[in-house]
C-alpha atoms as a PDB file:
ATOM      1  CA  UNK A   1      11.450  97.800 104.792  1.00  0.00           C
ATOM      2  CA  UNK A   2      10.726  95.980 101.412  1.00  0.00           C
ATOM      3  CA  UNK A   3       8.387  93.987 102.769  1.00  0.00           C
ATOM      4  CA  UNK A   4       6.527  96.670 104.044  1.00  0.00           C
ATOM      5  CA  UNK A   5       6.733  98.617 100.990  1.00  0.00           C
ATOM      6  CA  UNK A   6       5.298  95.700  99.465  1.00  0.00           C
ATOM      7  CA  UNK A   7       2.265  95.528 101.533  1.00  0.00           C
ATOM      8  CA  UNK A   8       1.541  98.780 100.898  1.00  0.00           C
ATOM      9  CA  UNK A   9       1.408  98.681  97.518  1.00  0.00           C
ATOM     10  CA  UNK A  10      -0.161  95.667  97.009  1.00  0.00           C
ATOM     11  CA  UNK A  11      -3.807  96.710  97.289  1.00  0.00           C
ATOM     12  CA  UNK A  12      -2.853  99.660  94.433  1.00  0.00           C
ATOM     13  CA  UNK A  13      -1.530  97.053  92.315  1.00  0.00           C
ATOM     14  CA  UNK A  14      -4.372  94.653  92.785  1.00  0.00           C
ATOM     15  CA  UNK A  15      -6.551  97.999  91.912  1.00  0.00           C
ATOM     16  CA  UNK A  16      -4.568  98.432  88.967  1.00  0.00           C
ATOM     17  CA  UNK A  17      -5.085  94.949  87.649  1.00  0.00           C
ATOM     18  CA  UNK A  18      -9.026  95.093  87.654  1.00  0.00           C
ATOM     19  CA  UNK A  19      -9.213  98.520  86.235  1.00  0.00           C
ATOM     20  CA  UNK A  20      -7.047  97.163  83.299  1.00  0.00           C
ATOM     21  CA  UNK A  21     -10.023  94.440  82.735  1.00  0.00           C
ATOM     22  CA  UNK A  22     -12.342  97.624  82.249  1.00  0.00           C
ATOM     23  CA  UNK A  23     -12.478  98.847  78.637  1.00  0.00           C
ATOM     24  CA  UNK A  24     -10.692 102.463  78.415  1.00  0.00           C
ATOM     25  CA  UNK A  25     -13.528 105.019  77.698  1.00  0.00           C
ATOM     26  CA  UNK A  26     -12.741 107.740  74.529  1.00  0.00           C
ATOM     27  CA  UNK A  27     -15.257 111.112  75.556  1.00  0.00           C
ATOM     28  CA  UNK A  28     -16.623 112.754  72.714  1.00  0.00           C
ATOM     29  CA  UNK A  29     -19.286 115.262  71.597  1.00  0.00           C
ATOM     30  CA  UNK A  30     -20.990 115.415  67.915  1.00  0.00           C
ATOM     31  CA  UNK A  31     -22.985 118.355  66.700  1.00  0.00           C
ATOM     32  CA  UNK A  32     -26.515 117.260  66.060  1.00  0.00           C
ATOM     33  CA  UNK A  33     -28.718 118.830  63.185  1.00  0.00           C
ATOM     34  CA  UNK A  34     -29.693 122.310  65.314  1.00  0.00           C
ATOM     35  CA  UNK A  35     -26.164 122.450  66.851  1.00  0.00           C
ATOM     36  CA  UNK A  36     -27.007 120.901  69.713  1.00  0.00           C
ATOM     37  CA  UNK A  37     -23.830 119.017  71.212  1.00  0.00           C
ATOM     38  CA  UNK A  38     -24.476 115.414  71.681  1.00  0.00           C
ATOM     39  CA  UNK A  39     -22.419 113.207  74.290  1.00  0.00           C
ATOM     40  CA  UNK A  40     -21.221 110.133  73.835  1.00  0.00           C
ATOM     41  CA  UNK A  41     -18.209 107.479  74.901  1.00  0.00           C
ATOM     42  CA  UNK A  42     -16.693 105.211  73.188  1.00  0.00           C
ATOM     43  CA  UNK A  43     -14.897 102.157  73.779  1.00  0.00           C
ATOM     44  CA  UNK A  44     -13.745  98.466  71.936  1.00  0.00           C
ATOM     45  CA  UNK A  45     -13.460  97.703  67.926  1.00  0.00           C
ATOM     46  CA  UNK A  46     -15.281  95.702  65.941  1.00  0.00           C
ATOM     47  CA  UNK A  47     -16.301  95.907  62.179  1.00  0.00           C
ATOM     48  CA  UNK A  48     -20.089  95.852  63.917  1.00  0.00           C
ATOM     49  CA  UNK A  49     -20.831  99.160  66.494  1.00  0.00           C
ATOM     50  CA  UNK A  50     -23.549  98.680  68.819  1.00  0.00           C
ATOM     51  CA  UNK A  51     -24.980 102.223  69.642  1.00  0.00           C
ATOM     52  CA  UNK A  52     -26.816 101.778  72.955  1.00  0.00           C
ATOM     53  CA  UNK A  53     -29.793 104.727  73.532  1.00  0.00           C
ATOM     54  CA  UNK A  54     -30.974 105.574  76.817  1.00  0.00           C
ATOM     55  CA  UNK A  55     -34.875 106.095  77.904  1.00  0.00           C
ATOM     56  CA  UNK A  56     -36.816 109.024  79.032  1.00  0.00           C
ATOM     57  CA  UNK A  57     -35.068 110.829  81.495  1.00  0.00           C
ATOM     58  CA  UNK A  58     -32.040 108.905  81.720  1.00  0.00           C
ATOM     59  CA  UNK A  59     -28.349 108.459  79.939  1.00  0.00           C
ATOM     60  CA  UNK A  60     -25.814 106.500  78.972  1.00  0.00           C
ATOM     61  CA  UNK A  61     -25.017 105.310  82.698  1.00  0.00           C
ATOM     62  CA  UNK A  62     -27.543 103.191  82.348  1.00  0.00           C
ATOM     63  CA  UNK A  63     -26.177 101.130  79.679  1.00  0.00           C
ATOM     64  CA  UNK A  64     -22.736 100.785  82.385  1.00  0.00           C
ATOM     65  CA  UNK A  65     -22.812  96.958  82.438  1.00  0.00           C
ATOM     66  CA  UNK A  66     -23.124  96.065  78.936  1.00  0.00           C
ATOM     67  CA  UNK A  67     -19.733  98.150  77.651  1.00  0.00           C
ATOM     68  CA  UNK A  68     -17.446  95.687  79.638  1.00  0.00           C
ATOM     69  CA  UNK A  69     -19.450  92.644  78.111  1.00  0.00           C
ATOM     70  CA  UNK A  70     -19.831  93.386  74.412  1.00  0.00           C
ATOM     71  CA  UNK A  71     -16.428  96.367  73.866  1.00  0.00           C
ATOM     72  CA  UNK A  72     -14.588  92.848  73.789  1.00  0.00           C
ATOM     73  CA  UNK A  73     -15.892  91.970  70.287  1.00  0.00           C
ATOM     74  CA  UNK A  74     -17.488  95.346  69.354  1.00  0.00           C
ATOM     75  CA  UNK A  75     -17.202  99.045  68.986  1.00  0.00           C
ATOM     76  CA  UNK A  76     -19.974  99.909  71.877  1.00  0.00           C
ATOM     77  CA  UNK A  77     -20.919 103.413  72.142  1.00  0.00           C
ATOM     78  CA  UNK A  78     -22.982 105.205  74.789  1.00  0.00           C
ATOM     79  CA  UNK A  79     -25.230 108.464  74.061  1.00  0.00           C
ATOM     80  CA  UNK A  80     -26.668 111.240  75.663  1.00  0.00           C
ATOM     81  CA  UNK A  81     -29.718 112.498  73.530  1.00  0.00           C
ATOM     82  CA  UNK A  82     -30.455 116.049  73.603  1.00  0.00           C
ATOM     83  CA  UNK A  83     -31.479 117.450  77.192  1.00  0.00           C
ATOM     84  CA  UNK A  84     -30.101 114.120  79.032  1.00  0.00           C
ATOM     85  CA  UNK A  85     -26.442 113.635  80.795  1.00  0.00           C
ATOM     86  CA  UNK A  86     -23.736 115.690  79.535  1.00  0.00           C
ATOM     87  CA  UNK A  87     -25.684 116.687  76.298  1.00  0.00           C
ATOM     88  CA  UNK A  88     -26.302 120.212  75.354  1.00  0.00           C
ATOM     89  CA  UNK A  89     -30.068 120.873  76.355  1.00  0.00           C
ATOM     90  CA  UNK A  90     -31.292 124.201  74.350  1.00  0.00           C
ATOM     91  CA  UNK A  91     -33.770 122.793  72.123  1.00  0.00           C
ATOM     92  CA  UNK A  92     -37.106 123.769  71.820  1.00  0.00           C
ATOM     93  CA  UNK A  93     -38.727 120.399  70.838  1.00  0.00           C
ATOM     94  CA  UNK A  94     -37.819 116.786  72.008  1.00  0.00           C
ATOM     95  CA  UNK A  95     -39.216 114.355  69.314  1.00  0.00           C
ATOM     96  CA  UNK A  96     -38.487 110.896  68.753  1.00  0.00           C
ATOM     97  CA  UNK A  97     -37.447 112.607  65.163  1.00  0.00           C
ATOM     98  CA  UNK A  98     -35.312 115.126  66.812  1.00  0.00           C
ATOM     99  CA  UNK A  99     -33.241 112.560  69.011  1.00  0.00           C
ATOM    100  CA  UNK A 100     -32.954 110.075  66.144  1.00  0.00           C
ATOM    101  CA  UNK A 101     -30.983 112.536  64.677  1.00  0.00           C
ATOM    102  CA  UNK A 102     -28.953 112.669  67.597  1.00  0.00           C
ATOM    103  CA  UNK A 103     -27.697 109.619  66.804  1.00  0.00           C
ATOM    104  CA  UNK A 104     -27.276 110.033  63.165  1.00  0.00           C
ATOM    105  CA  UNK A 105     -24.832 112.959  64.181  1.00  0.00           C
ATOM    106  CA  UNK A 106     -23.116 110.480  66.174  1.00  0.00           C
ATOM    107  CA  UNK A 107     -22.521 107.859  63.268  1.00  0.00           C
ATOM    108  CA  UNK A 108     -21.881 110.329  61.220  1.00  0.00           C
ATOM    109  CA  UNK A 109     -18.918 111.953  63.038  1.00  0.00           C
ATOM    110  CA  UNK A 110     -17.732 108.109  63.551  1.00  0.00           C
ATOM    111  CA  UNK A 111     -18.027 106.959  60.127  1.00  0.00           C
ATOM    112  CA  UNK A 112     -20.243 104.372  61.152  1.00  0.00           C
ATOM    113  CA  UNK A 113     -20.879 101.305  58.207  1.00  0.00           C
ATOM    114  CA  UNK A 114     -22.540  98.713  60.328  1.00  0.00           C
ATOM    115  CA  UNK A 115     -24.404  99.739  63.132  1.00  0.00           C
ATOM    116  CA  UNK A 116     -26.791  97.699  65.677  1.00  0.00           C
ATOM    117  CA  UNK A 117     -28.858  99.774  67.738  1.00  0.00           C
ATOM    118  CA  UNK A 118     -30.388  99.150  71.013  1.00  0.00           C
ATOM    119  CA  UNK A 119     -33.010 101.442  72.755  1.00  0.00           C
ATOM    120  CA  UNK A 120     -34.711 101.271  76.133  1.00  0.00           C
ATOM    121  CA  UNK A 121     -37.976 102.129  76.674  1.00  0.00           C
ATOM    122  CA  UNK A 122     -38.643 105.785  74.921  1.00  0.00           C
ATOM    123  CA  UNK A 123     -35.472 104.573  73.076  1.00  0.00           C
ATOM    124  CA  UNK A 124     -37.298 102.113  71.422  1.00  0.00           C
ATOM    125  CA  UNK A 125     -39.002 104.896  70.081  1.00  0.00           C
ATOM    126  CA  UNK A 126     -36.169 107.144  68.912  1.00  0.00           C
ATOM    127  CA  UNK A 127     -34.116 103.709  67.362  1.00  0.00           C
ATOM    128  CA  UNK A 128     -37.259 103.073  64.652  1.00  0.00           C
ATOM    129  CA  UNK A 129     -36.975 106.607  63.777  1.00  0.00           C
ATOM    130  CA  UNK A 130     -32.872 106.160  62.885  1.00  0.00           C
ATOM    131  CA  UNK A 131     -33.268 103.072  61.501  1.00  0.00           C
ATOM    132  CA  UNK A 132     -35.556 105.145  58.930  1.00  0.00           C
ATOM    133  CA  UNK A 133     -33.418 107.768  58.980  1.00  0.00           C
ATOM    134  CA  UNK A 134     -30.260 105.488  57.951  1.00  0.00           C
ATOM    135  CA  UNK A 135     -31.279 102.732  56.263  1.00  0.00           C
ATOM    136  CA  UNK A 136     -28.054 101.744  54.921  1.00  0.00           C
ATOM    137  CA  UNK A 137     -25.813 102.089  57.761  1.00  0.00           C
ATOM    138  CA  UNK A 138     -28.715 100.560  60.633  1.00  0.00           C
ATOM    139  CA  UNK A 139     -28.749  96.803  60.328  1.00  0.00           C
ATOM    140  CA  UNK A 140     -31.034  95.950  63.326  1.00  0.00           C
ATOM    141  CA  UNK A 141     -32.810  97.255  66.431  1.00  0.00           C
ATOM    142  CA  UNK A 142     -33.445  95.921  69.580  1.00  0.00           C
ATOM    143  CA  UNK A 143     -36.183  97.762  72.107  1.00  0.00           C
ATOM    144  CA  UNK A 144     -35.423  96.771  75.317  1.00  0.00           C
ATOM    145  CA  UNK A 145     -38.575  96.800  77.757  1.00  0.00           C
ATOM    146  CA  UNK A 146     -40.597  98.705  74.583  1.00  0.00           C
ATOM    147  CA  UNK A 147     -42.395  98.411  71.465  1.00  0.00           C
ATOM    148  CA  UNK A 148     -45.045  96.246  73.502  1.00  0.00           C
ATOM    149  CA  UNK A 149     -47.898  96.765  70.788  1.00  0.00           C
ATOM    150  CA  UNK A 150     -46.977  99.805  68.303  1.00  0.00           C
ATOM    151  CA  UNK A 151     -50.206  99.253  67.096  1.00  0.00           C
ATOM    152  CA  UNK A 152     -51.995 100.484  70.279  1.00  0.00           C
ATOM    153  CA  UNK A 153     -53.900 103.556  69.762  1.00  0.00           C
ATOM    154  CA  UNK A 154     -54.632 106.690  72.830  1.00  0.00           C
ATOM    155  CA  UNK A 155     -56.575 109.745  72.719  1.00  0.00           C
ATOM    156  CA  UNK A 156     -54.949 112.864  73.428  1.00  0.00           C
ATOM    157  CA  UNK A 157     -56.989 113.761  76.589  1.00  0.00           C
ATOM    158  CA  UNK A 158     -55.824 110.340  78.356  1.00  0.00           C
ATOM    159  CA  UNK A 159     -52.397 111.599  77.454  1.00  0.00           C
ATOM    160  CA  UNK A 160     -53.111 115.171  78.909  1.00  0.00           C
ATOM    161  CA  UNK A 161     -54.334 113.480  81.736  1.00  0.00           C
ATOM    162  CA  UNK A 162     -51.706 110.681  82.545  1.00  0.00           C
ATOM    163  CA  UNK A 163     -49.540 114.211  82.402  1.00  0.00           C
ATOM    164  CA  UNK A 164     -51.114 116.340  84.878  1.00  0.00           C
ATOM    165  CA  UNK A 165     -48.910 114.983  87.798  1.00  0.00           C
ATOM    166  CA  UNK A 166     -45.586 115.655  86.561  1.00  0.00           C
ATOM    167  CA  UNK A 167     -46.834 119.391  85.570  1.00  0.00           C
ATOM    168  CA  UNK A 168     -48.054 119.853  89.093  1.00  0.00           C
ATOM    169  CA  UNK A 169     -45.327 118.148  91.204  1.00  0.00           C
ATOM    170  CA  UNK A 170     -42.469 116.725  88.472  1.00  0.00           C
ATOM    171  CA  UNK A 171     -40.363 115.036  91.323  1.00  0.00           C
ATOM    172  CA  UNK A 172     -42.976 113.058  92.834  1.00  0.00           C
ATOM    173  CA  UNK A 173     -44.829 112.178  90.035  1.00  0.00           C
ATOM    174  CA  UNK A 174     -41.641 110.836  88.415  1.00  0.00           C
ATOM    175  CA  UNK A 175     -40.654 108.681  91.610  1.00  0.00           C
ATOM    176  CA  UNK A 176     -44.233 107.109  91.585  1.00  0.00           C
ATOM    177  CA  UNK A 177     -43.993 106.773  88.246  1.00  0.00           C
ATOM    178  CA  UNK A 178     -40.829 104.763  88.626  1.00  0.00           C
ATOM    179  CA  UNK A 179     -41.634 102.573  91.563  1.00  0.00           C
ATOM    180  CA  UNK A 180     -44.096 100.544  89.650  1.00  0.00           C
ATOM    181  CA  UNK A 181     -41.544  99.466  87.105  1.00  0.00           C
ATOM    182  CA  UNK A 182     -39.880  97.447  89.407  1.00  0.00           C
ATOM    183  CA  UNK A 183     -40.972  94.170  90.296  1.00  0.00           C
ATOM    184  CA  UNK A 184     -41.515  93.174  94.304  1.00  0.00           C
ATOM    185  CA  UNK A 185     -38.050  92.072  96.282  1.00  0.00           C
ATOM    186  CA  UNK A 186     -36.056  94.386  93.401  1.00  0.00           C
ATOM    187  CA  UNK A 187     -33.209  95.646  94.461  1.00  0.00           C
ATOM    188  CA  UNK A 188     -33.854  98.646  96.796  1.00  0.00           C
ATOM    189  CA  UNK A 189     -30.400 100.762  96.372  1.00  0.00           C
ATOM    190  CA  UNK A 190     -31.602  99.920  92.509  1.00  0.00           C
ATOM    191  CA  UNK A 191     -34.889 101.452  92.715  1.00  0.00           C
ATOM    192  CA  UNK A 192     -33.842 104.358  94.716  1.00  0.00           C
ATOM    193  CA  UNK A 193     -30.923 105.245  92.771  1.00  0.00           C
ATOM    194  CA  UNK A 194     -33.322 105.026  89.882  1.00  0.00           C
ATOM    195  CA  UNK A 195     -36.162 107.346  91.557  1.00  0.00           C
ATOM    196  CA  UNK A 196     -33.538 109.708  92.223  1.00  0.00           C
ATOM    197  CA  UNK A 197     -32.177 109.813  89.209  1.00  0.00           C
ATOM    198  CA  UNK A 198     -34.984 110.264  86.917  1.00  0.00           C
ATOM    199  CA  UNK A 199     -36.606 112.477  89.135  1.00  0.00           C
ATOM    200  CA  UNK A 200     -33.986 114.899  89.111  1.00  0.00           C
ATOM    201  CA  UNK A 201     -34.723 115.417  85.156  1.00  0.00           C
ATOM    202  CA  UNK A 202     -34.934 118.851  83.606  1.00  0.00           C
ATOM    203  CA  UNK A 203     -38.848 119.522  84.152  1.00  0.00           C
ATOM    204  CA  UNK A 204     -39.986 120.908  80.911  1.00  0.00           C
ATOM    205  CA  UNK A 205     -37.458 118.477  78.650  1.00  0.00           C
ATOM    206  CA  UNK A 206     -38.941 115.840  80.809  1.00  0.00           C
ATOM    207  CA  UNK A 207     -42.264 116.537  80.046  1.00  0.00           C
ATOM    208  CA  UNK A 208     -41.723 117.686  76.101  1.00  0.00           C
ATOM    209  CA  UNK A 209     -40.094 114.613  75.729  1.00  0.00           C
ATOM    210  CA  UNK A 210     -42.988 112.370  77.343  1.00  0.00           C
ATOM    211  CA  UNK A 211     -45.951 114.375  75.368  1.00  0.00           C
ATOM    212  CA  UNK A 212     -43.702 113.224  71.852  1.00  0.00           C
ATOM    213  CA  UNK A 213     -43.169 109.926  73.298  1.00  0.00           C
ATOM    214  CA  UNK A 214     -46.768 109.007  74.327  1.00  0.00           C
ATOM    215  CA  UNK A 215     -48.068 111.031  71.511  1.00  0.00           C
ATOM    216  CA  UNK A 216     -46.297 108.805  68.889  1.00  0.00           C
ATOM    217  CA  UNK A 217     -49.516 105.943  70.047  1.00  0.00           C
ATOM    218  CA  UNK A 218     -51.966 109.205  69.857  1.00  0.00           C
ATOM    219  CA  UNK A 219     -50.775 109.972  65.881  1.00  0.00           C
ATOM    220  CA  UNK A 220     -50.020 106.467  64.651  1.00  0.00           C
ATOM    221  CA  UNK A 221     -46.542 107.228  64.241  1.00  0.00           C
ATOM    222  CA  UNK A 222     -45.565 104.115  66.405  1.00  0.00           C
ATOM    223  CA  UNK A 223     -46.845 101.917  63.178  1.00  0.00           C
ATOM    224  CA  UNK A 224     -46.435 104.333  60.633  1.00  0.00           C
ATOM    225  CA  UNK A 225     -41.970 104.780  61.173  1.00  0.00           C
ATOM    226  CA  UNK A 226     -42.084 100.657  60.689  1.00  0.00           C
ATOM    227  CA  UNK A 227     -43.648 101.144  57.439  1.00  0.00           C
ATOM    228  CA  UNK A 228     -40.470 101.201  55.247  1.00  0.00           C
ATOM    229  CA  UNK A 229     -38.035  99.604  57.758  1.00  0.00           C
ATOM    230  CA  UNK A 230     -37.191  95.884  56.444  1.00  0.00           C
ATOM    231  CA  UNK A 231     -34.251  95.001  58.683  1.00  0.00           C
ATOM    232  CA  UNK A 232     -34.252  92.907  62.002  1.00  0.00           C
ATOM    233  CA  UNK A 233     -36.273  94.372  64.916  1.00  0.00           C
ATOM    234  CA  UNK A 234     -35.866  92.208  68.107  1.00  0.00           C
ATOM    235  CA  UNK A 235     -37.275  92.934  71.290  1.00  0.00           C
ATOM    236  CA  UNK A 236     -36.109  91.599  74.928  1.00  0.00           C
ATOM    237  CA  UNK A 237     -38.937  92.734  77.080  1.00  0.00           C
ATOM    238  CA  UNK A 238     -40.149  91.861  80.594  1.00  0.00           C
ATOM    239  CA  UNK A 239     -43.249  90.458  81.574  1.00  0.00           C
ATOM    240  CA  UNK A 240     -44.183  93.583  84.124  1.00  0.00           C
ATOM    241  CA  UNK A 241     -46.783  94.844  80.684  1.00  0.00           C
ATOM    242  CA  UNK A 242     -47.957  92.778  78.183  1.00  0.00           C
ATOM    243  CA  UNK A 243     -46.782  92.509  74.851  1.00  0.00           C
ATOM    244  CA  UNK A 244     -48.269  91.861  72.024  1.00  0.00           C
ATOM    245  CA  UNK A 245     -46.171  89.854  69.236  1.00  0.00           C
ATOM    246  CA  UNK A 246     -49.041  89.036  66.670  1.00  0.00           C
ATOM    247  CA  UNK A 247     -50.040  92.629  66.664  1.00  0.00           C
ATOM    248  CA  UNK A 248     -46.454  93.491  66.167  1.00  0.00           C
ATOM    249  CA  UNK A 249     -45.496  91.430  63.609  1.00  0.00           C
ATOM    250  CA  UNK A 250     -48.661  93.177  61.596  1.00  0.00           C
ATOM    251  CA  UNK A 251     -46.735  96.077  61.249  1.00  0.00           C
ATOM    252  CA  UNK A 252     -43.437  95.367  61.409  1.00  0.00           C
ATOM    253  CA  UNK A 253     -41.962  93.153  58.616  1.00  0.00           C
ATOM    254  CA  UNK A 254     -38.848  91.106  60.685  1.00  0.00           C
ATOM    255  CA  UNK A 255     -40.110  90.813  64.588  1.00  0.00           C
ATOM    256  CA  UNK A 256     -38.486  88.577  67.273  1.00  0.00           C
ATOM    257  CA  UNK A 257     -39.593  88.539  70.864  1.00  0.00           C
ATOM    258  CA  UNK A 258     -37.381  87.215  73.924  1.00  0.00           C
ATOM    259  CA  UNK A 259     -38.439  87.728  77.075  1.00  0.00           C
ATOM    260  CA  UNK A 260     -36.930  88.221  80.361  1.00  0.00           C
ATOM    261  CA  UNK A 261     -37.810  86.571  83.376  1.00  0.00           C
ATOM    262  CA  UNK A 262     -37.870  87.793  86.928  1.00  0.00           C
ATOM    263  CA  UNK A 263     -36.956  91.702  86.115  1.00  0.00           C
ATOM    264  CA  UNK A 264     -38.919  95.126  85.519  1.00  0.00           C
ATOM    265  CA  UNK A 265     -38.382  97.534  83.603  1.00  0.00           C
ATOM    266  CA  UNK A 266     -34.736  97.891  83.923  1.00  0.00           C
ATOM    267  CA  UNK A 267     -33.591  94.315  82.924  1.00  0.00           C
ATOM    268  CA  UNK A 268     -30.345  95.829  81.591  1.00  0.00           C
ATOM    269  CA  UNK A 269     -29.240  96.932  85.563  1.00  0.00           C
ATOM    270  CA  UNK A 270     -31.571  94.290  87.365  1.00  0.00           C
ATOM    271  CA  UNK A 271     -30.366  91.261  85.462  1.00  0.00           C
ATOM    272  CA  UNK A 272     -27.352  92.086  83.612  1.00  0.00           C
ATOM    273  CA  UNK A 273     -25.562  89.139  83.045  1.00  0.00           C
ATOM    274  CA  UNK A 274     -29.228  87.547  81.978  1.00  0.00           C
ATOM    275  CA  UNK A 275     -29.827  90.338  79.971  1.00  0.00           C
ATOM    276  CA  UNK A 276     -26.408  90.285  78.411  1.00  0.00           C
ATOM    277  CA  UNK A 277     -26.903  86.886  77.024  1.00  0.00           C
ATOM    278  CA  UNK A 278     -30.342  87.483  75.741  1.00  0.00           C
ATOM    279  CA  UNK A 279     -29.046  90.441  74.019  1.00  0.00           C
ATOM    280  CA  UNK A 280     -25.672  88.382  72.405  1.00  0.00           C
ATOM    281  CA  UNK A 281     -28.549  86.062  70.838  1.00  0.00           C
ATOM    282  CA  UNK A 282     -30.442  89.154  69.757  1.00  0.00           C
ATOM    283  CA  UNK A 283     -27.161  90.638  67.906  1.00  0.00           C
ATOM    284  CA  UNK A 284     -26.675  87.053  66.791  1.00  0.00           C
ATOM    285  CA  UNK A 285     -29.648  86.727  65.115  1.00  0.00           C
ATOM    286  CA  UNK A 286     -29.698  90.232  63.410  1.00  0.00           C
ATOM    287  CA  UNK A 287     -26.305  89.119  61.964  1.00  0.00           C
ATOM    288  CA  UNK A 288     -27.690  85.915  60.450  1.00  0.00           C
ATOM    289  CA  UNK A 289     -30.553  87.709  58.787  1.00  0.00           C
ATOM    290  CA  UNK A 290     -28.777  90.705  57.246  1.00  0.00           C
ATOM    291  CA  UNK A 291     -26.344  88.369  55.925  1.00  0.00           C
ATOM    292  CA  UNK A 292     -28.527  86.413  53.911  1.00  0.00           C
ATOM    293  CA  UNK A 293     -30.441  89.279  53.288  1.00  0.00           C
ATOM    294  CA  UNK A 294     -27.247  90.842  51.720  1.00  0.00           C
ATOM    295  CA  UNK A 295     -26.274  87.627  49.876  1.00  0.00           C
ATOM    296  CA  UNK A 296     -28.626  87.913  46.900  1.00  0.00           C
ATOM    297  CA  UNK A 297     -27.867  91.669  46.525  1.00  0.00           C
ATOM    298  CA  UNK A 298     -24.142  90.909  46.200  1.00  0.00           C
ATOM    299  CA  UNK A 299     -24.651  87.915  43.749  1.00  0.00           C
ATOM    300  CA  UNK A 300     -26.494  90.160  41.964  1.00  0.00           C
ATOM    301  CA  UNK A 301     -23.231  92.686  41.046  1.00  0.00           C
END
């Protein structure tokens, strides 16, 4: 009888012991600046947080295996922006602006000190905005598959008409859109996971977030939020679009590139344990550089 009790319980207590390697998740919501409630999890400690920001159309699942390999040595937290995942969606405009103060609400309601943030593709966008908006508490960014050339420029009726598909047929505009950022042999269950996914975004959020997005290369405001931002800005980008460092590094004062091979635009779920180490380097790096940058401001006091 014990022995078969045993056996039984066996597979629960081998279940047991990997869920205990799994950081435990804390669920929270912050008010943003219009009352809109913001979503986010939390999980690990570390005098550092690492705030990790979705793209267009997505959420915080996204970010699902980085938490287990950085809440070890840091606080990591996760974020719905406005309109995405478990976030409140009631706002009537979806701006980089608007979203960056998403995540201020977020440090705020943490009592954030030191934060590094990372942002994936329209996240990009939204971290250069909140490293403006908090200059004190941001110590470095890293775009992840973004910030390719913010010096690029568009007119407004290529915009308009890149947008015409998802205004006439959302869904399959958005799976097109998201089968060419995905190399050939990727991961099929990947892609179509993805496609579903993204597809299955609020229409009109969707597309008032894209027309801010794409408009920030219509307006300048790509270049011009770098303007006043001095700390670290790394990016870990794949070679599916070309970037363009030199341009970069016109406009913004502290660039690093690392690039990573062999993934779209979803390095982050296609190459994780790649990406992971790329990204460790990245933090690494931003560390180095805002310590010496603080060093002659505290021998200074």
């Amino acid at each position: 009888m014990k022995k078969l009790l045993l056996f039984i319980l066996i597979p629960f207590l081998l279940l047991a012991g990997c869920a205990s390697n799994q950081p435990s998740l804390r669920h929270d919501v912050a008010l943003s600046f219009d009352s809109e409630r913001i979503a986010y999890d939390v999980a690990g400690k570390g005098e550092t947080t690492l705030i990790f920001i979705h793209g267009w159309s997505c959420d915080g699942r996204y970010w699902q295996k980085q938490i287990p390999a950085f809440a070890k040595e840091y606080r990591v937290i996760t974020i719905d922006l406005a309109g995405h995942g478990h976030s409140s969606l009631d706002r009537s405009e979806f701006s980089m602006l608007s979203f960056a103060k998403d995540v201020k609400a977020v440090i705020d309601k943490e009592n954030i000190d030191r934060a590094i943030l990372v942002g994936h593709s329209m996240g990009g966008g939204v971290i250069a905005e909140a490293a403006r908006l908090m200059p004190g508490k941001v110590v470095g960014i890293v775009g992840v598959d973004t910030l390719q050339n913010v010096a690029e420029r568009t007119h407004q009726s290529v915009i308009n008409e890149m947008l015409r598909p998802f205004e006439s047929d959302f869904r399959s505009a958005a799976q097109n859109f998201v089968s060419v950022m995905f190399p050939k042999g990727a991961d099929q269950q990947l892609v179509n996971w993805v496609k579903e996914d993204m597809s299955s975004a609020p229409k009109e959020i969707a597309l008032n977030a894209l027309r801010n997005y794409w408009g920030q290369y219509v307006n300048g405001e790509a270049t011009i939020v770098f303007k006043d931002i001095t700390i670290p800005v790394v990016s870990i980008n794949a070679r599916l679009w070309p970037t363009a460092p030199e341009e970069n590094r016109k406009h913004i004062k502290n660039y690093q590139l690392f690039y990573i091979e062999g993934t779209g635009h979803f390095p982050m779920l296609e190459k994780s344990e790649e990406f992971n180490i790329l990204l460790k380097k990245a933090i690494n790096s931003i560390d180095s550089k805002s310590n010496k940058m603080r060093a002659p401001a505290e021998a200074c006091r």
